[in-house]
Protein backbone atom coordinates (compact mmCIF):
# COMPACT_ATOMS: atom_id res chain seq x y z
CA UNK A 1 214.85 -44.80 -42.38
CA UNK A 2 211.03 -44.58 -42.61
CA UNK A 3 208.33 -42.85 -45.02
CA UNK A 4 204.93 -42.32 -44.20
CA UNK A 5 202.10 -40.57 -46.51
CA UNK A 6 200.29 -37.98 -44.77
CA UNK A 7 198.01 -35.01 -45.35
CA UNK A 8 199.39 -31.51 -44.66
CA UNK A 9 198.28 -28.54 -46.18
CA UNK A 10 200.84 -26.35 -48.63
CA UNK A 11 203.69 -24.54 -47.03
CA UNK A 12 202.13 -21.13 -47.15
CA UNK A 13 198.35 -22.53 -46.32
CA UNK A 14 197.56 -20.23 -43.02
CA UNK A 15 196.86 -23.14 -40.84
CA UNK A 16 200.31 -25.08 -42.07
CA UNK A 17 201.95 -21.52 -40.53
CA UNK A 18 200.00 -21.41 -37.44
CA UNK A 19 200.22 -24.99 -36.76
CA UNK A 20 204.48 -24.61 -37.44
CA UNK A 21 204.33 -21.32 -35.08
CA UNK A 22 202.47 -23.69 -32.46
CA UNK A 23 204.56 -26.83 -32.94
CA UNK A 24 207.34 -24.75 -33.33
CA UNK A 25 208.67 -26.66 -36.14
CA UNK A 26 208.64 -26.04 -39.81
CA UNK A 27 208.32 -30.09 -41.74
CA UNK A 28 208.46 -28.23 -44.85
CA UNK A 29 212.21 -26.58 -43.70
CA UNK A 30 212.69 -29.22 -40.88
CA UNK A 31 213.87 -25.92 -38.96
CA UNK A 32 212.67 -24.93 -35.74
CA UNK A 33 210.40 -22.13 -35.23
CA UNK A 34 210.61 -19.56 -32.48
CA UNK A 35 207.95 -20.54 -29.91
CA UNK A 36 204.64 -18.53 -29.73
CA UNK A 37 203.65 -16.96 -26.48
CA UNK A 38 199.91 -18.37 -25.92
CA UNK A 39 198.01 -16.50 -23.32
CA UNK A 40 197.40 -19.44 -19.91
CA UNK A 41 200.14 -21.52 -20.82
CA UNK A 42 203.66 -21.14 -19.83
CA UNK A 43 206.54 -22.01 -22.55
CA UNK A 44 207.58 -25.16 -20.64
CA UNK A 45 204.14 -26.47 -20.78
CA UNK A 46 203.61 -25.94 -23.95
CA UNK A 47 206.93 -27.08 -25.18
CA UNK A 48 205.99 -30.42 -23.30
CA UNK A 49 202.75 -30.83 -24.12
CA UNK A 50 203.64 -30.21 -27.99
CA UNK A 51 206.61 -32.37 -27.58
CA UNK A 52 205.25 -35.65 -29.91
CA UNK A 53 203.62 -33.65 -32.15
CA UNK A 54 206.82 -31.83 -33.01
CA UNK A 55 208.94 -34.28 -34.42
CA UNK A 56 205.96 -35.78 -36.62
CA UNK A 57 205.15 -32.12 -38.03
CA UNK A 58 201.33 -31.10 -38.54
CA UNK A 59 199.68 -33.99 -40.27
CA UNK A 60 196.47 -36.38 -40.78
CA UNK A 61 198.45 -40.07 -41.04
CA UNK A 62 197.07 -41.82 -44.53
CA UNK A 63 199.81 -44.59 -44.13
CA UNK A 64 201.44 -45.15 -41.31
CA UNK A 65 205.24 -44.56 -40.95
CA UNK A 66 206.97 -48.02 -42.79
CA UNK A 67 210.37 -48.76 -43.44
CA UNK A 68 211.30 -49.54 -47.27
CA UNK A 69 210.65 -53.44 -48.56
CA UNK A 70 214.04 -55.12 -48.96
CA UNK A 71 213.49 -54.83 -53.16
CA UNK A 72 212.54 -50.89 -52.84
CA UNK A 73 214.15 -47.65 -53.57
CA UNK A 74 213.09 -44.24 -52.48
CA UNK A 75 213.10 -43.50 -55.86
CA UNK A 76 210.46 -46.37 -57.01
CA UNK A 77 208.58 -44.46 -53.68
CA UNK A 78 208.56 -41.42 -55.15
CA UNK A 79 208.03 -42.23 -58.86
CA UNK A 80 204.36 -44.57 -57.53
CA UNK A 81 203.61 -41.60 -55.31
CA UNK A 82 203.41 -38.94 -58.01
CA UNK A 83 201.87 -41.39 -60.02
CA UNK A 84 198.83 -42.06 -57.43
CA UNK A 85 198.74 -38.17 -55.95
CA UNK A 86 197.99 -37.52 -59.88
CA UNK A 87 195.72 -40.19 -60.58
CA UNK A 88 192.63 -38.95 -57.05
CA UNK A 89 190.58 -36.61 -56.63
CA UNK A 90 190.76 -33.80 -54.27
CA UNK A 91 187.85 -34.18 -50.93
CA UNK A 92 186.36 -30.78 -49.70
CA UNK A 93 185.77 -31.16 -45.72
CA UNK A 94 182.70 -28.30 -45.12
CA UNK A 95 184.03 -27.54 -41.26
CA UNK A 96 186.68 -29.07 -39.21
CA UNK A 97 186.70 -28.50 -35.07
CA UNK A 98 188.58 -29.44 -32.56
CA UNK A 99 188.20 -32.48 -30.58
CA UNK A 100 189.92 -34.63 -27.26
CA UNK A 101 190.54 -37.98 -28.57
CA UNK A 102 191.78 -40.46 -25.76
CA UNK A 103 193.28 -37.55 -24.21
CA UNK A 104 195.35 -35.77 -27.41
CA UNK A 105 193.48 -32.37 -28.88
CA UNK A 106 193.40 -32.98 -32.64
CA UNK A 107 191.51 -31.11 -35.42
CA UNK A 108 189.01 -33.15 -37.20
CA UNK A 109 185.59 -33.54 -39.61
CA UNK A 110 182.84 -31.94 -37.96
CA UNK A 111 181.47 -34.44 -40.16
CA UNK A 112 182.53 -37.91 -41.57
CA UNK A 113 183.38 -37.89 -44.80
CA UNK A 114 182.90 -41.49 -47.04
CA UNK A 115 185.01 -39.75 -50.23
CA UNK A 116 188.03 -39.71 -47.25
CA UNK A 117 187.58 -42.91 -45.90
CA UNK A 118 188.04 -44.18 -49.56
CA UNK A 119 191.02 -42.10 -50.11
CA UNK A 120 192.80 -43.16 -46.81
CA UNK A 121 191.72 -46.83 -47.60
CA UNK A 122 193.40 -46.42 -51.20
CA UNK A 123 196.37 -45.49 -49.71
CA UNK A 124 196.85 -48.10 -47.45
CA UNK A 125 196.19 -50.69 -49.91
CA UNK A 126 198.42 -48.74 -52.88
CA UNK A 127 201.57 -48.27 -51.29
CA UNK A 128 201.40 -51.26 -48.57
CA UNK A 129 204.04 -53.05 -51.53
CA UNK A 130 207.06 -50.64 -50.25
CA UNK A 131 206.71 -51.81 -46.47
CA UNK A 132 209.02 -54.12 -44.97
CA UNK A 133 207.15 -56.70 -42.70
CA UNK A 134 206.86 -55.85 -39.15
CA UNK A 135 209.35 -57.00 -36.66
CA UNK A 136 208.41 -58.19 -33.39
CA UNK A 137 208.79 -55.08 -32.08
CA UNK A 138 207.02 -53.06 -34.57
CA UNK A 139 204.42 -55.15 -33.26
CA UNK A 140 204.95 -54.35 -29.44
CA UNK A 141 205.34 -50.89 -29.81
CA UNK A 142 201.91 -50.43 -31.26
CA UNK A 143 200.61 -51.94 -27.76
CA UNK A 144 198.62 -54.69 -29.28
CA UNK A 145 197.06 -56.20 -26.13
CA UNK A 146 195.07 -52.89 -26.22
CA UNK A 147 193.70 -53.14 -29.61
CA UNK A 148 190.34 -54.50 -30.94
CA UNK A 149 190.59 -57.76 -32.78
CA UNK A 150 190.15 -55.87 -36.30
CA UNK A 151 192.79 -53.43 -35.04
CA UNK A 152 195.26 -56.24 -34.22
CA UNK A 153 194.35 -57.87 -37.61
CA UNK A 154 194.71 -54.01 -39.46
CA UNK A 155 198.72 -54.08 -37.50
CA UNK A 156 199.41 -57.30 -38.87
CA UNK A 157 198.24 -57.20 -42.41
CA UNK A 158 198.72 -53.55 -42.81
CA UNK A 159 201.50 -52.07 -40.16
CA UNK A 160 198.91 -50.08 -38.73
CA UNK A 161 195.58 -51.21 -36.20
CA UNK A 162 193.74 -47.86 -37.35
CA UNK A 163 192.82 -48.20 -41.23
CA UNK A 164 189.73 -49.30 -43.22
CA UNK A 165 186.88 -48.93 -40.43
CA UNK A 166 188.85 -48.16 -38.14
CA UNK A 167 189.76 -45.16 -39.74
CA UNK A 168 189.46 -41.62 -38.31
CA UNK A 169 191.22 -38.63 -39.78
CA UNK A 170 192.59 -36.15 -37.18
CA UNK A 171 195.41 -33.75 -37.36
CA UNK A 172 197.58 -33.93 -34.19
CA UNK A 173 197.85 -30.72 -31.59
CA UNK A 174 199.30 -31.95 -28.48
CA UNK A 175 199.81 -34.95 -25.92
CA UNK A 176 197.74 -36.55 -23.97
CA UNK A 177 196.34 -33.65 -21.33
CA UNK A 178 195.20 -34.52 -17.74
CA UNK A 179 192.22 -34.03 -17.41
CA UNK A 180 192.31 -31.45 -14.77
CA UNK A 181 194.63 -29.20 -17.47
CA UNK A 182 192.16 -29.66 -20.20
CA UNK A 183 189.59 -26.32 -20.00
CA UNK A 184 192.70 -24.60 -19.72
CA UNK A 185 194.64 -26.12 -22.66
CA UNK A 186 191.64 -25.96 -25.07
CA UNK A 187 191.49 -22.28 -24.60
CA UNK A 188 194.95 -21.95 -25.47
CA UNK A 189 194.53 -23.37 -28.77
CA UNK A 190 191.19 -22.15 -29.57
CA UNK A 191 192.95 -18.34 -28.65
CA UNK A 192 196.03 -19.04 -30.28
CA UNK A 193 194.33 -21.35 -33.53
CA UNK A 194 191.12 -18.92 -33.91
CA UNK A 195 188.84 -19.29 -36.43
CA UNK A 196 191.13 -21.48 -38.40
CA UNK A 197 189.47 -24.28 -36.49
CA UNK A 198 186.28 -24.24 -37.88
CA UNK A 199 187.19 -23.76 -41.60
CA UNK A 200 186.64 -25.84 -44.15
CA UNK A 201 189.78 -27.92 -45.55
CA UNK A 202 190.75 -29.01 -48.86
CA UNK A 203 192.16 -32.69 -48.75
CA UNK A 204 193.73 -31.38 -52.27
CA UNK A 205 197.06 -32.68 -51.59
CA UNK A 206 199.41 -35.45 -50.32
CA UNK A 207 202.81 -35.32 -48.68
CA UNK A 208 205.57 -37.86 -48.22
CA UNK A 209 207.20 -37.29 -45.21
CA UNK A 210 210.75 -38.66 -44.10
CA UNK A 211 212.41 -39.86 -40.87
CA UNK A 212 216.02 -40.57 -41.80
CA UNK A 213 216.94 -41.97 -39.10
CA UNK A 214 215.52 -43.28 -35.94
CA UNK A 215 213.84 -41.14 -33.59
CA UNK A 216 214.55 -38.15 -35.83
CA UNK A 217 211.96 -35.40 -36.73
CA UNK A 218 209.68 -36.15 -39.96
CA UNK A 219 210.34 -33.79 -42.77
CA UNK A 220 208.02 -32.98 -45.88
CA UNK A 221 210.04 -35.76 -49.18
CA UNK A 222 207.69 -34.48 -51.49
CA UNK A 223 203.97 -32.58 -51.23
CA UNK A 224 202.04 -33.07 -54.59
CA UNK A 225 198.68 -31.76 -55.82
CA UNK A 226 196.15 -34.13 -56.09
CA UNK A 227 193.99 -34.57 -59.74
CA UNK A 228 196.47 -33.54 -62.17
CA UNK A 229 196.30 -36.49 -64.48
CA UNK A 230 192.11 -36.24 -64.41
CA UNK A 231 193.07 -32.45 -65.36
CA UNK A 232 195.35 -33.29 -68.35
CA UNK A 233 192.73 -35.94 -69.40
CA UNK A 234 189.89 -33.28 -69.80
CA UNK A 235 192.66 -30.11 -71.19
C-alpha cells in the first residue's frame, strides 16, 4: 500500500469533471467514467495515450507516492495531514496553460509561483517521517542514471529526484506523444479542455490519495481545505 499528497481540485470543481470525463476515471469515486468523444482522436488513442494518467487520477504530485514507515498507521497519516492542510495558506495561481514537458502534455503556472514552491517544499519535509526507506528498487525504478546529481541526492534523501529546486508543479494529461502526433493531440485537449486551460487555480486544498495495492488505481483518502486553523485563530 502507498499514499501520496497531491493537489486536485474539489469533486465538483469544473476542471476536476472535465479532467475525470477525459481520464475517464473518477479518483474521488475510483469509478470509471464513460469515455468522451474528442473531435481528431479516435477512442483507442486516446484510451492509450491517457492510459498512466488514469490510474494516478488528475493531480499536481506534492509528495511523491511512499509506502508507510514500519512505526506508522494510516491513521497517525491522516490525523498529521489534517493537522498540516489546517495549519497553510491557500496560493492563488493568476493563469495556468498547457505545456509539453519531455514529451507528456500537463497543465501548469503560466507563471512560477515562490508561495508554491514553499508549500510543495513543506510538504516534502513534513510528512517525509511516514516513508519507509527506499528499496533498491524504488531506487531503479526512478531511472537514476538519468537524473542530475541534486535529483539523485532529492531520490535518496527524499524518495523523490524532483523536490526543492527541482520542483515544478504540473498536472498530468497524457503520455509521452511522438512528436509527429503532437499538433494533433494538443488540439484535442485544447477543444475538448477549452478555456479551462487558461484559468486561474486556487491551490486551496490538499488531497491524500491511496494505492492499496500494487499497481492499482490511486483514489482520493481524504481532500481537506487548506487555512482553517488561521480562520479559527482570527473568528
Amino acid at each position: 500500500m502507498r499514499y501520496a499528497i497531491y493537489f486536485t481540485p474539489p469533486h465538483d470543481d469544473p476542471l476536476t469533471r472535465a479532467a475525470a470525463r477525459w481520464l475517464a476515471r473518477d479518483p474521488f469515486t475510483g469509478t470509471s467514467v464513460p469515455a468522451p468523444s474528442v473531435p481528431g482522436l479516435s477512442a483507442e488513442e486516446l484510451a492509450y495515450h491517457t492510459a498512466s494518467a488514469r490510474r494516478y487520477g488528475f493531480h499536481a504530485t506534492l509528495k511523491a507516492p511512499f509506502a508507510l514507515a514500519p512505526a506508522k498507521t494510516e491513521a497517525s497519516l491522516l490525523a498529521a495531514f489534517d493537522t498540516f492542510a489546517a495549519s497553510v495558506d491557500p496560493v492563488y495561481l493568476p493563469a495556468m496553460k498547457l505545456r509539453r514537458i519531455s514529451g507528456f502534455f500537463a497543465l501548469t503556472p503560466a507563471e512560477r509561483s515562490p508561495a508554491l514552491d514553499r508549500l510543495a517544499s513543506d510538504i516534502v519535509v513534513a510528512f517525509d517521517r511516514f516513508r519507509a526507506p527506499m528499496t533498491d528498487a524504488d531506487i531503479a525504478r526512478r531511472n537514476p542514471e538519468s537524473l542530475r546529481p541534486a535529483e539523485l541526492k532529492h531520490l535518496h534523501q527524499w524518495g523523490y529526484p524532483y523536490v526543492f529546486e527541482s520542483f515544478f508543479f504540473h498536472m498530468t494529461l497524457s503520455g509521452r506523444i511522438a512528436e509527429a502526433d503532437t499538433p494533433r493531440f494538443t488540439q484535442a485537449v485544447e477543444a475538448f479542455f477549452g478555456p479551462l486551460l487558461g484559468e486561474p487555480l486556487d491551490i486551496a486544498s490538499l488531497a491524500l490519495f491511496v494505492e492499496r495495492e500494487p499497481g492499482a488505481p490511486f483514489t482520493v483518502l481524504a481532500h481537506r481545505p487548506l487555512g482553517q486553523m488561521q480562520q479559527r485563530k482570527s473568528a
